[in-house]
PDB file of N, CA and C in Angstrom:
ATOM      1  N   UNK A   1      25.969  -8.419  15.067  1.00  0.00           N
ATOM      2  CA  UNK A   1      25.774  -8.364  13.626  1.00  0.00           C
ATOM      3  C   UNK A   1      25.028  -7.087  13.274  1.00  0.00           C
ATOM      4  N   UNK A   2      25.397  -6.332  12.418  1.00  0.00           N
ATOM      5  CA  UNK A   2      24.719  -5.201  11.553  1.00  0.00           C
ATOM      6  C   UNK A   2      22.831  -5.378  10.973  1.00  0.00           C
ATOM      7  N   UNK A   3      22.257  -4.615  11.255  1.00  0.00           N
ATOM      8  CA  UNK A   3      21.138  -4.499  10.542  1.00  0.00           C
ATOM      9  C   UNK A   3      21.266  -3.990   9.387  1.00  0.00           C
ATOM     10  N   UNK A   4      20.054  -4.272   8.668  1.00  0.00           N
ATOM     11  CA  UNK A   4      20.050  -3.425   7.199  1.00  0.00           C
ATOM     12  C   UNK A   4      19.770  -1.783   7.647  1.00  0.00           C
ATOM     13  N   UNK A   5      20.281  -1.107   6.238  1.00  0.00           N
ATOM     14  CA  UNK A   5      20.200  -0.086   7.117  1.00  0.00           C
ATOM     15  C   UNK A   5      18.453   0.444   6.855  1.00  0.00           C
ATOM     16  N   UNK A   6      17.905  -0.641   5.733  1.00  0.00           N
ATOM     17  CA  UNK A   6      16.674   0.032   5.780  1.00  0.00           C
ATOM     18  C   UNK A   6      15.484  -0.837   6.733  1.00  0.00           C
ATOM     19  N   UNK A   7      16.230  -1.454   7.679  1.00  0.00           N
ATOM     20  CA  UNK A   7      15.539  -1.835   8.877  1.00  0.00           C
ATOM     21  C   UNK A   7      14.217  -0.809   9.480  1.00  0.00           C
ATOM     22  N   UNK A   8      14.753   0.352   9.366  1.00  0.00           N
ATOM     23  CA  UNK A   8      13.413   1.093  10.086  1.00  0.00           C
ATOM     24  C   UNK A   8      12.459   1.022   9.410  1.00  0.00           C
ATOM     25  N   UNK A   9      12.399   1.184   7.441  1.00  0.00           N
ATOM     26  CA  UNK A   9      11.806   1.620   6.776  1.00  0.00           C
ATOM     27  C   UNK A   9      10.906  -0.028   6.395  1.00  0.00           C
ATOM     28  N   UNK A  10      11.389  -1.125   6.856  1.00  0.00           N
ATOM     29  CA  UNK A  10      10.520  -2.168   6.839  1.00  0.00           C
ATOM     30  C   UNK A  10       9.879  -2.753   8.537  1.00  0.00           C
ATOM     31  N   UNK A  11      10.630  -2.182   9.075  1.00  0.00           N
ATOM     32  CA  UNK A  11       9.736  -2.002  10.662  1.00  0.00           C
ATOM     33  C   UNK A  11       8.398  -0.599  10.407  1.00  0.00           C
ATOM     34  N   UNK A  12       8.770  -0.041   9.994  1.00  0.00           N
ATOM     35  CA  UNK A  12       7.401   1.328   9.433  1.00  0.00           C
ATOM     36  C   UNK A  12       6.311   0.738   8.700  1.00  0.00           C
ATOM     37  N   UNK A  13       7.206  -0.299   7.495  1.00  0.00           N
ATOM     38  CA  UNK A  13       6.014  -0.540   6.850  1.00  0.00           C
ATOM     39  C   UNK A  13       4.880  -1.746   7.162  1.00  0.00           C
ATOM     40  N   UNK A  14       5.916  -2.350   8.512  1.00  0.00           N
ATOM     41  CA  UNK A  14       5.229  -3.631   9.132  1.00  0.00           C
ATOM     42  C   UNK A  14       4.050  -3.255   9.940  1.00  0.00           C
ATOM     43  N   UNK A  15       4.435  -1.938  11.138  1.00  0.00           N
ATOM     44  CA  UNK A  15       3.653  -1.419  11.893  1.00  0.00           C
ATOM     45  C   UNK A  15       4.276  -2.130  13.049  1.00  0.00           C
ATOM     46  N   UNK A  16       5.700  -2.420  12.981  1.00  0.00           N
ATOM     47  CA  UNK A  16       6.170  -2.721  14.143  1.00  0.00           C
ATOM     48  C   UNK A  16       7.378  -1.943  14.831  1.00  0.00           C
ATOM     49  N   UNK A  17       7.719  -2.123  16.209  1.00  0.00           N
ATOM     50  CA  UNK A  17       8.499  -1.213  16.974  1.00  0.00           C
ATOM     51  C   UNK A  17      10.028  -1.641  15.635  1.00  0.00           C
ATOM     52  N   UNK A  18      11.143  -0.643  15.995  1.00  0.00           N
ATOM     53  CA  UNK A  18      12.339  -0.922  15.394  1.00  0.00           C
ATOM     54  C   UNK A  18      13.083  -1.618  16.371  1.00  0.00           C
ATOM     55  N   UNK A  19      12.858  -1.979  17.362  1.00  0.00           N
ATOM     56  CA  UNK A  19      13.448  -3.051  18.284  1.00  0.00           C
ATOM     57  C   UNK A  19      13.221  -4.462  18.410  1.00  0.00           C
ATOM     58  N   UNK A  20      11.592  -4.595  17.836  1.00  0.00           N
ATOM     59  CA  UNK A  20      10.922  -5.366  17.813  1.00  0.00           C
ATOM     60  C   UNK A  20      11.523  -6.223  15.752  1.00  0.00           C
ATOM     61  N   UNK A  21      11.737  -5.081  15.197  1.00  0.00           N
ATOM     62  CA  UNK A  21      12.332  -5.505  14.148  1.00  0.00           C
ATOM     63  C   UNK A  21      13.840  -6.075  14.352  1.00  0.00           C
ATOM     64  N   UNK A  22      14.442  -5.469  14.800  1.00  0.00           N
ATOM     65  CA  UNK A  22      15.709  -6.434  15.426  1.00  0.00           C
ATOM     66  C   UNK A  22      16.035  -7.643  15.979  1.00  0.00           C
ATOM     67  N   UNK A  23      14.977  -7.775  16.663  1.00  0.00           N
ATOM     68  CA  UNK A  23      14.899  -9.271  17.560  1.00  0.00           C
ATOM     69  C   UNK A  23      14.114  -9.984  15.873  1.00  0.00           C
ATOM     70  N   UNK A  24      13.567  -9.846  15.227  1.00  0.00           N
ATOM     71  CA  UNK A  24      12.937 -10.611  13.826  1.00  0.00           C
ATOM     72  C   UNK A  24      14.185 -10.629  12.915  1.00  0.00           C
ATOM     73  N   UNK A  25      15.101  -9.590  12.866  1.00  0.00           N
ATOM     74  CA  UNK A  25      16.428  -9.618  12.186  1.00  0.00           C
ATOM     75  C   UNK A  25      17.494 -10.769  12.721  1.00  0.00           C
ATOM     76  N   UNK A  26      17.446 -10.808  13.859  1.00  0.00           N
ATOM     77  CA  UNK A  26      18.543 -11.734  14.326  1.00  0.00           C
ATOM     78  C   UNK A  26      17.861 -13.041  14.254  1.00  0.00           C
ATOM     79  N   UNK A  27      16.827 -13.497  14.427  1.00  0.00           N
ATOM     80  CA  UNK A  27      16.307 -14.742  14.386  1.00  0.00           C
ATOM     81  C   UNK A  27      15.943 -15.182  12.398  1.00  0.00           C
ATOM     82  N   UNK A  28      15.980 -14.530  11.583  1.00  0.00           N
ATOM     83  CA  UNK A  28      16.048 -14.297  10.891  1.00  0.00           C
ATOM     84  C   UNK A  28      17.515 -15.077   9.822  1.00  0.00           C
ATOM     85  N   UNK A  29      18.314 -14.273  10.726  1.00  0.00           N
ATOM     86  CA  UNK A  29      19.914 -14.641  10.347  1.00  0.00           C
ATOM     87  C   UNK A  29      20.702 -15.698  10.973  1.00  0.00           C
ATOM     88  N   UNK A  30      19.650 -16.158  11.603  1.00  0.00           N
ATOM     89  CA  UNK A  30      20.032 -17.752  12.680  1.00  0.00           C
ATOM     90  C   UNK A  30      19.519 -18.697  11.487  1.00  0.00           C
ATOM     91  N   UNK A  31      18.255 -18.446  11.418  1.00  0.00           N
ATOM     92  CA  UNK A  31      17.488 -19.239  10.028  1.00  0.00           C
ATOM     93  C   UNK A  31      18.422 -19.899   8.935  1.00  0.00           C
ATOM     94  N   UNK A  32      18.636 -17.997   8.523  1.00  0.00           N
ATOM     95  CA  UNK A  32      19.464 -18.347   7.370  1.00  0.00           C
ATOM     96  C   UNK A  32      20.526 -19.076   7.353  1.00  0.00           C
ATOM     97  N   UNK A  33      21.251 -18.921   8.707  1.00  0.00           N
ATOM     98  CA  UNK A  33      22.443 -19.500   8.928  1.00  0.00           C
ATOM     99  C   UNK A  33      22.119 -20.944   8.858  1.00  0.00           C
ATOM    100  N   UNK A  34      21.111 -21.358   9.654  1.00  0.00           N
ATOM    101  CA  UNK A  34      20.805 -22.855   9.663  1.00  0.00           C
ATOM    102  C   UNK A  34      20.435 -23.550   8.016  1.00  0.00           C
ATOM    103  N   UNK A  35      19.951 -22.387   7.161  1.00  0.00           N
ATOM    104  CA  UNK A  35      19.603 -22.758   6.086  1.00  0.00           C
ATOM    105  C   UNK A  35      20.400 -23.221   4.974  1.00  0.00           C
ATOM    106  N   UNK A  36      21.677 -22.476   4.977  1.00  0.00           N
ATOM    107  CA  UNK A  36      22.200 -22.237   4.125  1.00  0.00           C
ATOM    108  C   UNK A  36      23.919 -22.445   4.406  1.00  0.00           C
ATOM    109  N   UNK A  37      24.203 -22.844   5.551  1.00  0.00           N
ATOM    110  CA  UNK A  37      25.167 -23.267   6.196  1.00  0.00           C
ATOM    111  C   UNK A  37      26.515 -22.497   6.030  1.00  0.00           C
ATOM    112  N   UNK A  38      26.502 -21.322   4.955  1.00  0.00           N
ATOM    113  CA  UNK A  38      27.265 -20.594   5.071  1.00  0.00           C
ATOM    114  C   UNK A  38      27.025 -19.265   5.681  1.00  0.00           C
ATOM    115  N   UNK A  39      28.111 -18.224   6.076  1.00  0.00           N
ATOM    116  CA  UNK A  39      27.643 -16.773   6.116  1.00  0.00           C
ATOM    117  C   UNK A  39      28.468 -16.070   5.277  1.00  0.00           C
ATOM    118  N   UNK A  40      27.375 -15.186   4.568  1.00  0.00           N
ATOM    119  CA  UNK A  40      28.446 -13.866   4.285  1.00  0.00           C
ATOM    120  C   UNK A  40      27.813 -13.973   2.657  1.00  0.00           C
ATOM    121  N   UNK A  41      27.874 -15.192   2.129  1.00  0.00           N
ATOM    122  CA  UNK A  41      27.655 -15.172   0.671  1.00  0.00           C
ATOM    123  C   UNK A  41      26.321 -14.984  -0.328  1.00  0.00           C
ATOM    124  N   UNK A  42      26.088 -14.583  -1.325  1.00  0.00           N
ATOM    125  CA  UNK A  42      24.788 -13.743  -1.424  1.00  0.00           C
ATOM    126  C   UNK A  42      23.306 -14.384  -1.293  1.00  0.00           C
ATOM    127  N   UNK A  43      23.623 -15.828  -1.643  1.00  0.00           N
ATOM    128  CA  UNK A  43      22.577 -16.955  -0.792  1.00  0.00           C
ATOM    129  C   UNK A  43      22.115 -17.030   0.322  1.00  0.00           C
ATOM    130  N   UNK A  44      23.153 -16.275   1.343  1.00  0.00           N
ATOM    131  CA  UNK A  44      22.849 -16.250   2.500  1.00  0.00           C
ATOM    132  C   UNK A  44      21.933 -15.282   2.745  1.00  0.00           C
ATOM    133  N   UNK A  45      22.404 -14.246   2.089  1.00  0.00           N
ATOM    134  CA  UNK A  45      21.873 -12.399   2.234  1.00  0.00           C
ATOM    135  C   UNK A  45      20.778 -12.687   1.913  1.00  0.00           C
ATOM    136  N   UNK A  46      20.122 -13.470   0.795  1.00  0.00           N
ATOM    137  CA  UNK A  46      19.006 -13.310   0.267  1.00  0.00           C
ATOM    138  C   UNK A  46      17.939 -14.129   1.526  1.00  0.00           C
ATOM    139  N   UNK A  47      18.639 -15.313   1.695  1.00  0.00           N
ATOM    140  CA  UNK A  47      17.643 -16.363   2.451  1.00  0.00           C
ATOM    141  C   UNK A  47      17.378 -15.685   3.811  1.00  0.00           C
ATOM    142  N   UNK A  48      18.285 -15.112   4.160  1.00  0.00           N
ATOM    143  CA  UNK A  48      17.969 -14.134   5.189  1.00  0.00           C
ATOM    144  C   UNK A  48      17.056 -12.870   5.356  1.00  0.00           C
ATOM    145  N   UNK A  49      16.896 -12.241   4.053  1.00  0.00           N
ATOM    146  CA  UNK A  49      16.430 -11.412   3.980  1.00  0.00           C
ATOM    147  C   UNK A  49      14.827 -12.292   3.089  1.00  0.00           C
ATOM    148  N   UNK A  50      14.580 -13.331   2.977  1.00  0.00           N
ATOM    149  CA  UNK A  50      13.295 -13.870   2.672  1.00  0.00           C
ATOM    150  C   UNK A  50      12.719 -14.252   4.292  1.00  0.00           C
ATOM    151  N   UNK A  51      13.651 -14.579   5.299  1.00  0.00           N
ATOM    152  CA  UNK A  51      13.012 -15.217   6.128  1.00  0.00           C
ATOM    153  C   UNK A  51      12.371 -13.688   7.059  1.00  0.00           C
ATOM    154  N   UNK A  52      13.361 -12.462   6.903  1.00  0.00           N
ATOM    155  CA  UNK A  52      13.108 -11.655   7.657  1.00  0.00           C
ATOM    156  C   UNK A  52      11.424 -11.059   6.814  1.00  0.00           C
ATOM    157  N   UNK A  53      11.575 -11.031   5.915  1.00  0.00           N
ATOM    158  CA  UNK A  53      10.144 -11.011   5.457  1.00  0.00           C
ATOM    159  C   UNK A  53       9.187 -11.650   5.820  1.00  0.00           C
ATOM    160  N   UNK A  54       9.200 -13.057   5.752  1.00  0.00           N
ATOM    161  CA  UNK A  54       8.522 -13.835   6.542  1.00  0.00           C
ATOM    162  C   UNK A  54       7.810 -13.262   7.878  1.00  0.00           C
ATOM    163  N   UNK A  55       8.851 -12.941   8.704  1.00  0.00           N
ATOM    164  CA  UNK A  55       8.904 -12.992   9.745  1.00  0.00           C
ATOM    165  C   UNK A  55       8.421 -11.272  10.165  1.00  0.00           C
ATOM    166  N   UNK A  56       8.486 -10.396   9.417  1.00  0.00           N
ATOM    167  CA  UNK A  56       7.596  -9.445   9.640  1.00  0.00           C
ATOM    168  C   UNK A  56       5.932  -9.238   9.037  1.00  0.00           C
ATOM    169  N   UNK A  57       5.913 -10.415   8.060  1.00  0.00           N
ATOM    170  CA  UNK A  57       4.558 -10.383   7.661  1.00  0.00           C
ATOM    171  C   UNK A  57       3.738 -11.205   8.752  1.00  0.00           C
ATOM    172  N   UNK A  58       4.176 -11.996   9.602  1.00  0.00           N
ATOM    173  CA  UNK A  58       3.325 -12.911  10.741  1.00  0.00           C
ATOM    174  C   UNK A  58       3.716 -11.675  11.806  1.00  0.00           C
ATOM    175  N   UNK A  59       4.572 -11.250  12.437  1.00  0.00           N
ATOM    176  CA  UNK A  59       4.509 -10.459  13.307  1.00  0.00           C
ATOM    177  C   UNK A  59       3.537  -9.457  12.977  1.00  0.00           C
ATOM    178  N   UNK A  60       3.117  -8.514  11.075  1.00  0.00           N
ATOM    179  CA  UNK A  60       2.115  -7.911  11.032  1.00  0.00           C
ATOM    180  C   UNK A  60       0.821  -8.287  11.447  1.00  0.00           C
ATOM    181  N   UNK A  61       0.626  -9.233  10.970  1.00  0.00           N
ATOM    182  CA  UNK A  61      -1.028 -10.440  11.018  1.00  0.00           C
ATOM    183  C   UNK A  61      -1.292 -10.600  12.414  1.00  0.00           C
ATOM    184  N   UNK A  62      -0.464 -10.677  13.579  1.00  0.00           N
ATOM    185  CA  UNK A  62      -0.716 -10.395  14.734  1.00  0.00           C
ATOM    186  C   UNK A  62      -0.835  -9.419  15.239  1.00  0.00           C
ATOM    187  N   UNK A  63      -0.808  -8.408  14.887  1.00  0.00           N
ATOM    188  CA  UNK A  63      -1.279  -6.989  15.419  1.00  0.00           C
ATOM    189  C   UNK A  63      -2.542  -6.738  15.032  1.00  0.00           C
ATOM    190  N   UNK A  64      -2.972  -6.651  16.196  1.00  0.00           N
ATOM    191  CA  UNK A  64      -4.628  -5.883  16.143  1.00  0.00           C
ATOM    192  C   UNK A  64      -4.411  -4.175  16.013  1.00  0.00           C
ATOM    193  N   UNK A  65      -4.056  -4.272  15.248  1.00  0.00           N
ATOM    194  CA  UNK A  65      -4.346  -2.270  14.856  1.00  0.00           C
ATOM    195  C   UNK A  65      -5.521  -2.270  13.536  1.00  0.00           C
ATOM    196  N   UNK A  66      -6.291  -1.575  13.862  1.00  0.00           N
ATOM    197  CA  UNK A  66      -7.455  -0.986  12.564  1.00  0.00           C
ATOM    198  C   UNK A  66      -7.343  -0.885  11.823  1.00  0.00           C
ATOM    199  N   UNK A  67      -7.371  -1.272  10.302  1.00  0.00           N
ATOM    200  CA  UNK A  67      -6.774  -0.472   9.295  1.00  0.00           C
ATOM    201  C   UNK A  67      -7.756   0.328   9.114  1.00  0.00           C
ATOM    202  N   UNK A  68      -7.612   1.676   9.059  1.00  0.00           N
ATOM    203  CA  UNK A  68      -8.580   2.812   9.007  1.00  0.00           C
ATOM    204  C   UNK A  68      -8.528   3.091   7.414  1.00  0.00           C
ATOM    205  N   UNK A  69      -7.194   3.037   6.956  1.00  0.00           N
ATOM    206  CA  UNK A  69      -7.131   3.771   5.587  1.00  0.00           C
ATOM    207  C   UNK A  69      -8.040   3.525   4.308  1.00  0.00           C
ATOM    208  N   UNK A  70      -8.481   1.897   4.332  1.00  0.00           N
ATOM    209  CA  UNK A  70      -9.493   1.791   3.095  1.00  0.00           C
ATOM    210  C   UNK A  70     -10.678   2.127   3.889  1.00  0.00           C
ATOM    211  N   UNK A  71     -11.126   2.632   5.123  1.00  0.00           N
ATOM    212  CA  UNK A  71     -12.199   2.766   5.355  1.00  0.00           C
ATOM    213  C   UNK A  71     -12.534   4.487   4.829  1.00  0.00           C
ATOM    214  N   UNK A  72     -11.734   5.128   5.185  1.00  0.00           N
ATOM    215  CA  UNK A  72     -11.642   6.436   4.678  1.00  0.00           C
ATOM    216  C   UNK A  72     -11.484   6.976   3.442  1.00  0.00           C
ATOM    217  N   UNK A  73     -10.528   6.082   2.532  1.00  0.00           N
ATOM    218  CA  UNK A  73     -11.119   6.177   1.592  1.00  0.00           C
ATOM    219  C   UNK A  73     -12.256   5.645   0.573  1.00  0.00           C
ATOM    220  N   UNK A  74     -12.651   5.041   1.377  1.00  0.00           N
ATOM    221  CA  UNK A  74     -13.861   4.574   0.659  1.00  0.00           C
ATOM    222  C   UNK A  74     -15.514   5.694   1.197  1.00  0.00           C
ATOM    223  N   UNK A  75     -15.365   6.185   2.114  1.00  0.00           N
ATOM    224  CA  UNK A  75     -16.182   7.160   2.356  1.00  0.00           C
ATOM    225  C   UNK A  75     -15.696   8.686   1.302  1.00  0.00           C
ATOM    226  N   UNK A  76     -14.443   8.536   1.365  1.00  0.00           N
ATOM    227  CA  UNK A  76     -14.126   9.943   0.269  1.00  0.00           C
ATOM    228  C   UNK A  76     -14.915   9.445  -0.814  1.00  0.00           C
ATOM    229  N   UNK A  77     -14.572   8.516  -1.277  1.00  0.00           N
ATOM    230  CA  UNK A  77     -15.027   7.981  -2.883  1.00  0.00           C
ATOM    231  C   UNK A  77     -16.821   8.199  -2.787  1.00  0.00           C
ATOM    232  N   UNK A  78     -17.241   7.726  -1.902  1.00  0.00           N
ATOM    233  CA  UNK A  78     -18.916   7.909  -1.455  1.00  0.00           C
ATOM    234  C   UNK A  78     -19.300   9.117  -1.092  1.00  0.00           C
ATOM    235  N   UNK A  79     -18.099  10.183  -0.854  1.00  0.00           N
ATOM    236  CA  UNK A  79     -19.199  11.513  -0.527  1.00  0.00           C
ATOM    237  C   UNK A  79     -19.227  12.762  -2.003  1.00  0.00           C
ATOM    238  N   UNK A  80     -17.749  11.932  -3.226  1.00  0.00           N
ATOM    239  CA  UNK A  80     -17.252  12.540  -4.087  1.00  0.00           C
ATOM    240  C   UNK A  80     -18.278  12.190  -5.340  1.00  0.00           C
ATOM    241  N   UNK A  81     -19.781  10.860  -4.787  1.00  0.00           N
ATOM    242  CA  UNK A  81     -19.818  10.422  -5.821  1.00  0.00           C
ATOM    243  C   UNK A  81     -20.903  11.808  -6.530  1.00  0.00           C
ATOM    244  N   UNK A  82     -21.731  12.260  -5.707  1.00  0.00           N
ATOM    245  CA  UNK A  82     -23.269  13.608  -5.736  1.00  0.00           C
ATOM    246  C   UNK A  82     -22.433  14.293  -6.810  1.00  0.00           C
ATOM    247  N   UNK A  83     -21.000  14.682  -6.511  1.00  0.00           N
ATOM    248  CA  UNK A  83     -20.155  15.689  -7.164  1.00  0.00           C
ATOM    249  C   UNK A  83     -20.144  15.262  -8.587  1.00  0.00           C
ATOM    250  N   UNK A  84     -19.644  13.941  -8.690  1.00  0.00           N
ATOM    251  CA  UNK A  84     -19.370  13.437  -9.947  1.00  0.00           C
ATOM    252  C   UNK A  84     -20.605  13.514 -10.647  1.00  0.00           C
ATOM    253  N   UNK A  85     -21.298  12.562  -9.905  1.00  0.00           N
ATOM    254  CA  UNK A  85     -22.607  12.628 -10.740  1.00  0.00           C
ATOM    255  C   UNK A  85     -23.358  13.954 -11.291  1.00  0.00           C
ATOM    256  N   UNK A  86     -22.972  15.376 -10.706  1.00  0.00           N
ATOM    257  CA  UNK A  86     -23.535  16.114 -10.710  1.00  0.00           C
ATOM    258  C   UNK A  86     -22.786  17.285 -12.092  1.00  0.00           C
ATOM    259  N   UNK A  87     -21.542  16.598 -12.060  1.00  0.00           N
ATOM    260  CA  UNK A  87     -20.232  17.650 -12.705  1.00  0.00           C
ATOM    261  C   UNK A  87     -20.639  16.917 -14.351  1.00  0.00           C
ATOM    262  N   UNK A  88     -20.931  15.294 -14.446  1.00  0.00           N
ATOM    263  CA  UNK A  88     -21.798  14.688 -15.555  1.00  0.00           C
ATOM    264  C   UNK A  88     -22.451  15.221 -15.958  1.00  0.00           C
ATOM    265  N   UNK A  89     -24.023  15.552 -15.202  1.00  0.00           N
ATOM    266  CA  UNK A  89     -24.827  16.485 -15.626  1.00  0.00           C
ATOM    267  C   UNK A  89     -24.895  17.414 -16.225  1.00  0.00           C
ATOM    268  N   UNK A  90     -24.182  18.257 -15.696  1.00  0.00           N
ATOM    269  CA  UNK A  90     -23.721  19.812 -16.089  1.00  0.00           C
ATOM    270  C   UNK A  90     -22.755  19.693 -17.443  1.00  0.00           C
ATOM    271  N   UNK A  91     -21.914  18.600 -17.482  1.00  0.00           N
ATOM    272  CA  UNK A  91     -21.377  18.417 -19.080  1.00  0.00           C
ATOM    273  C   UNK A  91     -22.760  17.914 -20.289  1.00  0.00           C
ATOM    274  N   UNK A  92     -23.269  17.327 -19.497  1.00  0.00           N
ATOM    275  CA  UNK A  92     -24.243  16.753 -20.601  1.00  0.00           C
ATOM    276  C   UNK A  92     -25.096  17.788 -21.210  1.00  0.00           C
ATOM    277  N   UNK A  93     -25.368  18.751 -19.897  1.00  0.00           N
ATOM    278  CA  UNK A  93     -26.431  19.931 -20.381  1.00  0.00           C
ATOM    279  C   UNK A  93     -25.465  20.813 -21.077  1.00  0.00           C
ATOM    280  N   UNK A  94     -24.492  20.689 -20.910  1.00  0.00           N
ATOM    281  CA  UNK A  94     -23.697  22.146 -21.721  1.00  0.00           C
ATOM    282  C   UNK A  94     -23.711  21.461 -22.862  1.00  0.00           C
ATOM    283  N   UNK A  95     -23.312  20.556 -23.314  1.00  0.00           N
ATOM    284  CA  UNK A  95     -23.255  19.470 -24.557  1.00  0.00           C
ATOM    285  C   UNK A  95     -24.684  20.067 -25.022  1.00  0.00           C
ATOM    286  N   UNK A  96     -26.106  19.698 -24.674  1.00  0.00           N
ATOM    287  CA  UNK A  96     -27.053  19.494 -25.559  1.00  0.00           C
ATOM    288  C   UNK A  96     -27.195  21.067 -26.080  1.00  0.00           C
ATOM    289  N   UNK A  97     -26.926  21.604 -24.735  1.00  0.00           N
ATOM    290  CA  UNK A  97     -27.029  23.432 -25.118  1.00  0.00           C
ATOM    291  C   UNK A  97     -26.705  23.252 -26.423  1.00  0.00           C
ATOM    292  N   UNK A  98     -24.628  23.336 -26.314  1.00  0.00           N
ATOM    293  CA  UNK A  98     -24.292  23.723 -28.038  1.00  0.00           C
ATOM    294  C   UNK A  98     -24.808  23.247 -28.850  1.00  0.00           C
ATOM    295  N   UNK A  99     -25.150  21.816 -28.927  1.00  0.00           N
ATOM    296  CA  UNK A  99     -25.617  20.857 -29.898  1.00  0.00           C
ATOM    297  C   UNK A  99     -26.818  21.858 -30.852  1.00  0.00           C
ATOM    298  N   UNK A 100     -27.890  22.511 -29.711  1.00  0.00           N
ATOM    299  CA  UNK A 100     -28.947  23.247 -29.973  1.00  0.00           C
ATOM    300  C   UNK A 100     -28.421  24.489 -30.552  1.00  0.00           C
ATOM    301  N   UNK A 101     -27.960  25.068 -29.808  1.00  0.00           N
ATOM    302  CA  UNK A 101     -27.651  26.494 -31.091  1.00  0.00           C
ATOM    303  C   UNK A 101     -27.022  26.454 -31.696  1.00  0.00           C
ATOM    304  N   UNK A 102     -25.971  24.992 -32.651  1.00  0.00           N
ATOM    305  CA  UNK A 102     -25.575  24.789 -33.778  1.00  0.00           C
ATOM    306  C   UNK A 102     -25.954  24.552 -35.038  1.00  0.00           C
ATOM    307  N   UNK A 103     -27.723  24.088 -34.428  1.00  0.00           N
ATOM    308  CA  UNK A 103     -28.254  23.258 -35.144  1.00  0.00           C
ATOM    309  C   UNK A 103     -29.096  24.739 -35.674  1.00  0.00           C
ATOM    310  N   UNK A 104     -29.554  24.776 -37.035  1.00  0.00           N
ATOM    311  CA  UNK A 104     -30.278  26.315 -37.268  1.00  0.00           C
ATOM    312  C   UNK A 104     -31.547  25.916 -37.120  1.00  0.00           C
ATOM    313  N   UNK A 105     -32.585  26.507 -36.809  1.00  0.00           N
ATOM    314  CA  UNK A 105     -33.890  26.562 -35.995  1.00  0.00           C
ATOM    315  C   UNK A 105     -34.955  26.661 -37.393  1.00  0.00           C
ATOM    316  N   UNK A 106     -35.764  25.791 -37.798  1.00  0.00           N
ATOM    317  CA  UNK A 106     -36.819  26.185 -39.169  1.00  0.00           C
ATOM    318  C   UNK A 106     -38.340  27.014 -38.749  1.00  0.00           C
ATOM    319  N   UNK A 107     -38.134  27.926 -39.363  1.00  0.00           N
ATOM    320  CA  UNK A 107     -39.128  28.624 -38.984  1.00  0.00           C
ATOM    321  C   UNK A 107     -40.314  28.381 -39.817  1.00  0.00           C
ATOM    322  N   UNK A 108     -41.615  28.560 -38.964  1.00  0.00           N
ATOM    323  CA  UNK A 108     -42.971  27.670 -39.503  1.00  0.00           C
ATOM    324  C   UNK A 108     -43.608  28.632 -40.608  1.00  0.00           C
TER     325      UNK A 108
END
């Protein structure tokens, strides 16, 4: 039986091998088959393609890989904050500046 052809691109986004997505594709389409007692018709396609979801979101949840990515960005966000806070400042003082030499000065 044929894979989808965007098999790799949901084995990528699982974090699993594309072989390893195949063997989840065919068990997948056994499912469906058992599910839905026909093949070929778009009930099938779909139930098949819910179970293969299924079935790459538990194969994800079992992988011990790190997720590094919210850790990193959450240190960007924490080293960007001095900047922000600092780029504030510098608007606020340019602000009071003009504010001041708009305002005309009374002499005593």
């Amino acid at each position: 039986m044929k894979t989808p052809k965007l098999l790799p691109w949901y084995a990528h986004k699982a974090g699993v091998s594309i072989e390893r997505a195949e063997t989840l594709w065919r068990k997948a389409v056994r499912e469906a088959t058992e599910e839905t007692g026909w093949v070929g018709n778009a009930e099938y396609w779909g139930a098949a393609m819910d179970h293969f979801a299924r079935l790459l979101e538990n194969e994800r949840s079992t992988l011990c890989t790190p997720q590094v990515v919210p850790f990193v960005r959450s240190q960007s966000r924490m080293w960007r904050l001095p900047l922000l806070a600092m780029e504030d400042l510098f608007v606020a003082f340019q602000e009071s500046w003009q504010r001041r030499l708009r305002t005309p000065q009374k002499t005593a």
